[in-house]
C-alpha atoms as a PDB file:
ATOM      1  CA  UNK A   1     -70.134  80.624  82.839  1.00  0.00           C
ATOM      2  CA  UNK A   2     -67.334  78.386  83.953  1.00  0.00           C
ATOM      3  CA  UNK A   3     -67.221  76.376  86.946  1.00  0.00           C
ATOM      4  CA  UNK A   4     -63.339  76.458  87.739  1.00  0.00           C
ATOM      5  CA  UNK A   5     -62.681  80.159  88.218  1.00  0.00           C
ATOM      6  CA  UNK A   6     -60.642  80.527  91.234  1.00  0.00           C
ATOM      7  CA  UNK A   7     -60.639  83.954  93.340  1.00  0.00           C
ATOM      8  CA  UNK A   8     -58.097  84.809  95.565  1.00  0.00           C
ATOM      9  CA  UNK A   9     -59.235  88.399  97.849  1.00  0.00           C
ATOM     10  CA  UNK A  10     -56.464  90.478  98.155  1.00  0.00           C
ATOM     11  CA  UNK A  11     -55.657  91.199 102.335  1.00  0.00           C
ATOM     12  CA  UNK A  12     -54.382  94.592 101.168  1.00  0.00           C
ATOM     13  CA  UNK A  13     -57.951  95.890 100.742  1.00  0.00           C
ATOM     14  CA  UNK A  14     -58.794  94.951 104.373  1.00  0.00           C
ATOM     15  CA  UNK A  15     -60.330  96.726 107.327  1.00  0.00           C
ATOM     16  CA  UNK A  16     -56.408  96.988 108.854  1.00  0.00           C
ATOM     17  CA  UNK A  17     -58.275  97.992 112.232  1.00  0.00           C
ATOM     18  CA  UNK A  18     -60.381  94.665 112.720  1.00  0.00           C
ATOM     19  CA  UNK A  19     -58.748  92.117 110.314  1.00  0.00           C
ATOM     20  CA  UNK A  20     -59.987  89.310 112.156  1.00  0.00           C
ATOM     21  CA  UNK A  21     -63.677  90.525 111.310  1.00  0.00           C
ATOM     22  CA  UNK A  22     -62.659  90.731 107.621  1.00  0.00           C
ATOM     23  CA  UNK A  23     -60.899  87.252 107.629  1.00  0.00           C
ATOM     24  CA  UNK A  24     -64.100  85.188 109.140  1.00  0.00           C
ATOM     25  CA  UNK A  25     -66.178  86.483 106.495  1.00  0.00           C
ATOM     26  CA  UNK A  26     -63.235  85.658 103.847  1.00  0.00           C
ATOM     27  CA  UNK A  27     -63.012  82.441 105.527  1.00  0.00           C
ATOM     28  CA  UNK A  28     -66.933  81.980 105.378  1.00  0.00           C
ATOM     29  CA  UNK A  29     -67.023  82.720 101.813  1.00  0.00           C
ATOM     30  CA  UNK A  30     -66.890  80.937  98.526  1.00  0.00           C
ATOM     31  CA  UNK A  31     -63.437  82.323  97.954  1.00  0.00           C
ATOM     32  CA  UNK A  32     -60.816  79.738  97.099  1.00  0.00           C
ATOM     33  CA  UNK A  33     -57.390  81.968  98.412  1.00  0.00           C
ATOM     34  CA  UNK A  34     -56.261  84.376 100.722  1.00  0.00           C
ATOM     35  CA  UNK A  35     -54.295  86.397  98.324  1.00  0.00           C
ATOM     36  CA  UNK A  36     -51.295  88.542 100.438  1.00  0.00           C
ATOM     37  CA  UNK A  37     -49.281  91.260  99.027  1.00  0.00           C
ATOM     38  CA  UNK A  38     -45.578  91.959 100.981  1.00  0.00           C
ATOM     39  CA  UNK A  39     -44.015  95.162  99.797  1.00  0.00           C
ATOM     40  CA  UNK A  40     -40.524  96.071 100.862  1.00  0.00           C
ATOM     41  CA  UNK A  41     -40.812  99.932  99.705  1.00  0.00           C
ATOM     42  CA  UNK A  42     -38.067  99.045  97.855  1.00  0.00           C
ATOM     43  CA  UNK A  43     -39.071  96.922  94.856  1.00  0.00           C
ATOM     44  CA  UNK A  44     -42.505  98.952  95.060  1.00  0.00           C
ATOM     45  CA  UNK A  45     -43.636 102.433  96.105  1.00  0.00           C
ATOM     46  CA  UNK A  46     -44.804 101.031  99.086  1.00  0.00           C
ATOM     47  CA  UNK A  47     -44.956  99.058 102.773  1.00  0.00           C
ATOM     48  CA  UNK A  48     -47.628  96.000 103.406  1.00  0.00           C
ATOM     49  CA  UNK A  49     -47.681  93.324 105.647  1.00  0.00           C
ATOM     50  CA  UNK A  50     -44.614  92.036 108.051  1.00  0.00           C
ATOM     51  CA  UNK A  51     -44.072  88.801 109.513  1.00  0.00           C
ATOM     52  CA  UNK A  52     -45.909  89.595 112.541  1.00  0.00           C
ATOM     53  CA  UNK A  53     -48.892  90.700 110.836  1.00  0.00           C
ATOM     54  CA  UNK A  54     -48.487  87.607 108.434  1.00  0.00           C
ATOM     55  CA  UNK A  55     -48.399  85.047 111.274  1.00  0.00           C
ATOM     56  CA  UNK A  56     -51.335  86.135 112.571  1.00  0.00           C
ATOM     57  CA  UNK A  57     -53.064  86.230 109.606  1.00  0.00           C
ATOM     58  CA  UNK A  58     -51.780  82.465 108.465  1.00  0.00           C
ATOM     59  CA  UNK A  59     -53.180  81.582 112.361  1.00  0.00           C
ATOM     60  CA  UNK A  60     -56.930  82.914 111.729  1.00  0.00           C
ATOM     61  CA  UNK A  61     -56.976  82.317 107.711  1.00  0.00           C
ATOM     62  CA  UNK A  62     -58.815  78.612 106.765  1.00  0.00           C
ATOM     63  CA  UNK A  63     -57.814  79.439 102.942  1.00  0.00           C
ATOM     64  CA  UNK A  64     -54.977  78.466 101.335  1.00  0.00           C
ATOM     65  CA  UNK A  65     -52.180  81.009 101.439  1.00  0.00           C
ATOM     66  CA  UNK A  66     -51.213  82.543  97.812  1.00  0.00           C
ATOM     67  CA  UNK A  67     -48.182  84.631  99.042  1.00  0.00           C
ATOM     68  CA  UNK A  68     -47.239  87.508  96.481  1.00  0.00           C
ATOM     69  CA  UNK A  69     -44.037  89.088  97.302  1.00  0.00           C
ATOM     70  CA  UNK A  70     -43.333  92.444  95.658  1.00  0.00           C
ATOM     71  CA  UNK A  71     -40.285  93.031  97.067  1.00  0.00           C
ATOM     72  CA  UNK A  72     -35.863  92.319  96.638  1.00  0.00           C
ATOM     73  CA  UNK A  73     -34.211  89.314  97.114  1.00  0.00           C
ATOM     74  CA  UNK A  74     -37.113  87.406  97.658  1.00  0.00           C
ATOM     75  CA  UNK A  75     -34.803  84.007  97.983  1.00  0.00           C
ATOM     76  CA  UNK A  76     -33.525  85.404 101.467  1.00  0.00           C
ATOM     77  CA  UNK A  77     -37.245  84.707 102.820  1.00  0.00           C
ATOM     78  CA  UNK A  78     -38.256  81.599 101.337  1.00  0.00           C
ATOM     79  CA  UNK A  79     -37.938  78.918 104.823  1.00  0.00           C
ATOM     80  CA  UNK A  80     -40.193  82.074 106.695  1.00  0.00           C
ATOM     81  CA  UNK A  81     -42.691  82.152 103.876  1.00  0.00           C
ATOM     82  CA  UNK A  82     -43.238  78.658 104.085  1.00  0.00           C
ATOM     83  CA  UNK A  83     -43.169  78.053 107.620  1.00  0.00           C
ATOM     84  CA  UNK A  84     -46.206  80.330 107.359  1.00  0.00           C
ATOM     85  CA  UNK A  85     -47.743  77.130 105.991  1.00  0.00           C
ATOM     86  CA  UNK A  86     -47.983  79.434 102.210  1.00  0.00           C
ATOM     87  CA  UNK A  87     -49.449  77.372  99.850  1.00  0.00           C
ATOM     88  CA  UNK A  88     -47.991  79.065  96.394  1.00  0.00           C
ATOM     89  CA  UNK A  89     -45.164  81.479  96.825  1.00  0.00           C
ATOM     90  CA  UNK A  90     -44.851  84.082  93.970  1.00  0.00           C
ATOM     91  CA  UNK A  91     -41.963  85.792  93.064  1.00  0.00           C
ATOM     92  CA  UNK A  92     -41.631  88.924  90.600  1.00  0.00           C
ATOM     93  CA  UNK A  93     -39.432  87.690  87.353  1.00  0.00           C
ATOM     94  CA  UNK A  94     -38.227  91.520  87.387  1.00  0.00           C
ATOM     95  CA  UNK A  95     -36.744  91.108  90.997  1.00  0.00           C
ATOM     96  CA  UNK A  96     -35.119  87.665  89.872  1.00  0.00           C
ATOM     97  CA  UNK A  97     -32.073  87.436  88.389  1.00  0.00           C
ATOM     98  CA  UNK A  98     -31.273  84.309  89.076  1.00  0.00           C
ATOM     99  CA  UNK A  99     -34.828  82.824  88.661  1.00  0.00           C
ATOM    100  CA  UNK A 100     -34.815  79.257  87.652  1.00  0.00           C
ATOM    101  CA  UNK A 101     -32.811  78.947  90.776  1.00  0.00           C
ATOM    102  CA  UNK A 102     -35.107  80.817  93.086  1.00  0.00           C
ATOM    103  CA  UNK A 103     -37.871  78.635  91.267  1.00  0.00           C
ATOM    104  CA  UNK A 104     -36.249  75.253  92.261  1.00  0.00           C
ATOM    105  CA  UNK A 105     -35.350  76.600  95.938  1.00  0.00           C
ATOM    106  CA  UNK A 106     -39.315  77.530  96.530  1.00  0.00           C
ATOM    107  CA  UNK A 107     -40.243  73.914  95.640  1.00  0.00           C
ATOM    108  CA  UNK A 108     -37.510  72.437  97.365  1.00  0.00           C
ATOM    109  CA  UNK A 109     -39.136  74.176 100.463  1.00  0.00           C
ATOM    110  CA  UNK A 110     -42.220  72.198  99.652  1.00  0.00           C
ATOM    111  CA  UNK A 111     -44.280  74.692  98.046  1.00  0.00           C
ATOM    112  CA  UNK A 112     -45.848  75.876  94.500  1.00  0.00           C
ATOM    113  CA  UNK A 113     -43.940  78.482  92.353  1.00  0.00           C
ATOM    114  CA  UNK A 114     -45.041  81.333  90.622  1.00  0.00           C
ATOM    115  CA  UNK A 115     -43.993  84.098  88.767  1.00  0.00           C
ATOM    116  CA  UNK A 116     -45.271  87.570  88.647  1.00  0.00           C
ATOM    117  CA  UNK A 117     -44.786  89.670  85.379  1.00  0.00           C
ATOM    118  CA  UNK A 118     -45.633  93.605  85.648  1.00  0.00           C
ATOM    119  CA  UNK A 119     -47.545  95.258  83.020  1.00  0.00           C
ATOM    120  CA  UNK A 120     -44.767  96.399  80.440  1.00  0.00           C
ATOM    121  CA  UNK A 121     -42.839  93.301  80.680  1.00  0.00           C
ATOM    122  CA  UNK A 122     -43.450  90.853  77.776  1.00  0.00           C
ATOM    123  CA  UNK A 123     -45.143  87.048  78.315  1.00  0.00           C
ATOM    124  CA  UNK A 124     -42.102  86.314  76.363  1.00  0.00           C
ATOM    125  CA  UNK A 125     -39.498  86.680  79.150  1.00  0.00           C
ATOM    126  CA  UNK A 126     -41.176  83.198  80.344  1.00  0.00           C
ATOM    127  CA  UNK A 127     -40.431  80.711  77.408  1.00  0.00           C
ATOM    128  CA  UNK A 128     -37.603  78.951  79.314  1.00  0.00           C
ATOM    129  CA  UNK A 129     -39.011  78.731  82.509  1.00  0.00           C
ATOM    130  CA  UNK A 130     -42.827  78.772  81.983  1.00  0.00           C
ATOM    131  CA  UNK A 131     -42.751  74.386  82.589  1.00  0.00           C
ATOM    132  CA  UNK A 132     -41.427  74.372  85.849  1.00  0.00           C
ATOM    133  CA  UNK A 133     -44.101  77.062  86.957  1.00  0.00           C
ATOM    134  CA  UNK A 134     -47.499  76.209  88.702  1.00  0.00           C
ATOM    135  CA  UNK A 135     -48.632  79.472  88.395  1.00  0.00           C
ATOM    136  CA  UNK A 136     -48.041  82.873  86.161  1.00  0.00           C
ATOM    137  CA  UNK A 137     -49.707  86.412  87.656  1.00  0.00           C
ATOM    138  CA  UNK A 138     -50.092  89.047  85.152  1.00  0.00           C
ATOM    139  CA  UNK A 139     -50.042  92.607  86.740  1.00  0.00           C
ATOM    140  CA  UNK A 140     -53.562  94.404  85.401  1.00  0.00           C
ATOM    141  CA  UNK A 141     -52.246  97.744  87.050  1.00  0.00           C
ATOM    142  CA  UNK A 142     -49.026  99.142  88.123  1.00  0.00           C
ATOM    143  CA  UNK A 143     -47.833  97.185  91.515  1.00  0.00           C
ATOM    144  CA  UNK A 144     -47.608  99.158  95.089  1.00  0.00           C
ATOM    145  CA  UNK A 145     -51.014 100.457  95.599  1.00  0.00           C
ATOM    146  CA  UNK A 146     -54.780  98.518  95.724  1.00  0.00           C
ATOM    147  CA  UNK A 147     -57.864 100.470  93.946  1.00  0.00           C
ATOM    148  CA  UNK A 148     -56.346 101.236  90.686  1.00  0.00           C
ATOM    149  CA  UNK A 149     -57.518 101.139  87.058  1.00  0.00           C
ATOM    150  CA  UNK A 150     -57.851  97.854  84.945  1.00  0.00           C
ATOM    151  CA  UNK A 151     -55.367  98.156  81.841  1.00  0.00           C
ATOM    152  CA  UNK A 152     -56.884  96.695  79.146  1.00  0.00           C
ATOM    153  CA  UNK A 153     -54.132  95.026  77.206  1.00  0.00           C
ATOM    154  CA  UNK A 154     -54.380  92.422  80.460  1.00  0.00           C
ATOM    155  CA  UNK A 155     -56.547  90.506  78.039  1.00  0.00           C
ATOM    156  CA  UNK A 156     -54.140  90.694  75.352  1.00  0.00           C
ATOM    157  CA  UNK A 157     -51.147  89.176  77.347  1.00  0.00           C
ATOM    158  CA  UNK A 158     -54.000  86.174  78.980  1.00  0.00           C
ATOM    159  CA  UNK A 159     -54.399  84.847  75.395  1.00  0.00           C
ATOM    160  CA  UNK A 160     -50.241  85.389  74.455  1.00  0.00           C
ATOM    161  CA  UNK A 161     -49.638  83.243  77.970  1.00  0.00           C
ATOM    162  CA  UNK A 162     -52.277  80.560  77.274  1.00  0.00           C
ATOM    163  CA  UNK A 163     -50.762  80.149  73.673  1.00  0.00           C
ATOM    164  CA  UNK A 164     -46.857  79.899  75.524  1.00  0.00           C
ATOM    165  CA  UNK A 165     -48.807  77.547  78.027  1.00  0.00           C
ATOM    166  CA  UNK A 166     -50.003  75.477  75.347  1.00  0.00           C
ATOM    167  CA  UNK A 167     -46.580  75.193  73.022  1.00  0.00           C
ATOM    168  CA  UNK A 168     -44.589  74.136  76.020  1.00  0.00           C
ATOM    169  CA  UNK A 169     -46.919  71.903  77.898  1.00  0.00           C
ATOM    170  CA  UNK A 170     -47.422  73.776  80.646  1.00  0.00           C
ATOM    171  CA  UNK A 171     -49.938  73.441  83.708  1.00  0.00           C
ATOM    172  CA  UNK A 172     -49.347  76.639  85.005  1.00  0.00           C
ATOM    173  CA  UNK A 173     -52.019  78.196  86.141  1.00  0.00           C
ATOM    174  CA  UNK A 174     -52.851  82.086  84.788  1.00  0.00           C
ATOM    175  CA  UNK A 175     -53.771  84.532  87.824  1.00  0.00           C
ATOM    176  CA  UNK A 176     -54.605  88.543  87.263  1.00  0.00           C
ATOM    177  CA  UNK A 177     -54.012  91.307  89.965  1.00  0.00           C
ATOM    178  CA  UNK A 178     -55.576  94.585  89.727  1.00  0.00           C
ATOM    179  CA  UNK A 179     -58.617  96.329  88.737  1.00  0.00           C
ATOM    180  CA  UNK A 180     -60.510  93.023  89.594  1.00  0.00           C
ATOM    181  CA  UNK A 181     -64.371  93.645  89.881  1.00  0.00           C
ATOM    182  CA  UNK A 182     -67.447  92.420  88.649  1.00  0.00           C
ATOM    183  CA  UNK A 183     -67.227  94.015  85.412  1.00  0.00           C
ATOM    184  CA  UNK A 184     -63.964  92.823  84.028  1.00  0.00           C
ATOM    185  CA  UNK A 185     -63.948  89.716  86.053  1.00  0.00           C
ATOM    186  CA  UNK A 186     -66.418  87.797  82.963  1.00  0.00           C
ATOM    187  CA  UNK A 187     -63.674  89.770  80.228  1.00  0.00           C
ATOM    188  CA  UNK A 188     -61.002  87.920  82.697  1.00  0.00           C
ATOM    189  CA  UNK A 189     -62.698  84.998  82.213  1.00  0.00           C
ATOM    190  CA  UNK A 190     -63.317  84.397  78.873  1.00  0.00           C
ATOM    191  CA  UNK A 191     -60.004  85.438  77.948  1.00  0.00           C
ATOM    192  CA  UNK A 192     -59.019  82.178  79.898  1.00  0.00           C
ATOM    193  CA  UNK A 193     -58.022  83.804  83.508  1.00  0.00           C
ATOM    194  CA  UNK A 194     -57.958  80.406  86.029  1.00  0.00           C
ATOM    195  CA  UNK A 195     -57.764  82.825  89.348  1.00  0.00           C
ATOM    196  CA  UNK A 196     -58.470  86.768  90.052  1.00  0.00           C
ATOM    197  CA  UNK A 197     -57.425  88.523  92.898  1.00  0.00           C
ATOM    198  CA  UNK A 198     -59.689  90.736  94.058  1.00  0.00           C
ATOM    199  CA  UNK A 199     -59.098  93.577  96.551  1.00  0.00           C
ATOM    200  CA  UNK A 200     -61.045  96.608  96.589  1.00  0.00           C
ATOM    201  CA  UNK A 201     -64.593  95.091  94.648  1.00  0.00           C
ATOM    202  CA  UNK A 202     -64.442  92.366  98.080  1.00  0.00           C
ATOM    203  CA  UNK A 203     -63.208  94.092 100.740  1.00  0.00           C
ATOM    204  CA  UNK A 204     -65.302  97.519 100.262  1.00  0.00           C
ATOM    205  CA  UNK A 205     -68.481  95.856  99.198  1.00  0.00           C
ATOM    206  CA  UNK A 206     -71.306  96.283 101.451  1.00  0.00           C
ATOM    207  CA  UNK A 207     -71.790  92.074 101.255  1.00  0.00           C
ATOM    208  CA  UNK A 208     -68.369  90.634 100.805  1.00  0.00           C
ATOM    209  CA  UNK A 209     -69.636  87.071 100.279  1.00  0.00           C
ATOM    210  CA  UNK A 210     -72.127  88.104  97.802  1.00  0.00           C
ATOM    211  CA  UNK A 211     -69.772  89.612  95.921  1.00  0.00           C
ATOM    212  CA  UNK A 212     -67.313  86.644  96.327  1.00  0.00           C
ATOM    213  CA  UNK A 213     -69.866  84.178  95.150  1.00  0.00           C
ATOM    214  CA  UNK A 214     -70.813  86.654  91.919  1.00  0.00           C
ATOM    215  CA  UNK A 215     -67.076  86.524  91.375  1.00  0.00           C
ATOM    216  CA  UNK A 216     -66.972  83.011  90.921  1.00  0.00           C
ATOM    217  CA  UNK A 217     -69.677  83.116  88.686  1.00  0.00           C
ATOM    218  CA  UNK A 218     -68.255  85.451  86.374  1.00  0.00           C
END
């Protein structure tokens, strides 16, 4: 069992009726993130959270904010995202072509950078921008909808990013969305996983901070 396994519940799971109910108990719980998903429809299948929705969230939320933005040209939004007071602002590297510069404009802003990387694209894209990154998420399902399926090669690419991490002296952290629960969560972890985002296994559990504080125990 570690003792540095970070978990991050994913708002896109919530009670979208009665956030506020959702977020005390989030904000009551172990849990080291408030992990948010914005979705354009464009970039994904799909439409999340606006800034609206996001402010109000930011207002009520006493974790940090890990801001995951699935969507185009996420450059355009960078002074919103952090006026939010988001704590890491993560970008997809498949909606980037200009990344390193995106990269230095998010830290410029004053906050961490990440990188997302969906399931069939390679650790390998990383190599020449993994050191200025404080975080890498590795998609464990398709991106645009919560509640799906684990894919097992996850735990293939954890090891291949760890082993990039190590040759090029990298801090980055290594976060994994999708298919979170308690059963892959210890699989997670022992690959070497730092933070999981979990969505559905929190948010529809019958005791949300049990299940938080079993995550961290994983």
């Amino acid at each position: 069992m570690r003792n540095d396994l970070k978990i991050a519940p994913s708002l896109l799971s919530a009670n979208f009726a009665n956030l506020e109910k959702d977020l005390d108990q989030i904000n009551r719980s172990e849990a080291d993130w408030l992990h948010l998903d914005v979705m354009d429809g464009v970039f994904v299948p799909n439409i999340s959270f606006g800034f609206p929705v996001l402010k109000a969230v930011a207002a009520i939320s006493k974790k940090p904010l890990d801001m995951h933005l699935m969507i185009v040209n996420p450059d355009k939004f960078i002074s919103q995202i952090r006026d939010l007071g988001t704590m890491m602002m993560n970008v997809h590297y498949e909606a980037c072509p200009h990344l390193h510069r995106v990269i230095q404009q998010i830290k410029e802003a004053g906050m961490k950078a990440a990188v997302t990387l969906n399931p069939a694209t390679p650790v390998a894209m990383l190599s020449d921008i993994i050191q200025d990154l404080d975080m890498v998420l590795l998609m464990s399902v398709n991106p645009g909808f919560g509640g799906q399926e684990f894919i097992p090669h996850t735990l293939n690419k954890i090891r291949e990013l760890r082993e990039l991490r190590a040759r090029s002296g990298s801090n980055a952290l290594i976060e994994i969305d999708g298919g979170v629960n308690l059963q892959t969560a210890p699989l997670l972890s022992e690959a070497g996983a730092d933070v999981l985002v979990a969505g559905s296994a929190v948010f529809k559990a019958p005791d949300m901070i049990e299940v938080i504080h079993q995550l961290k125990n994983a």
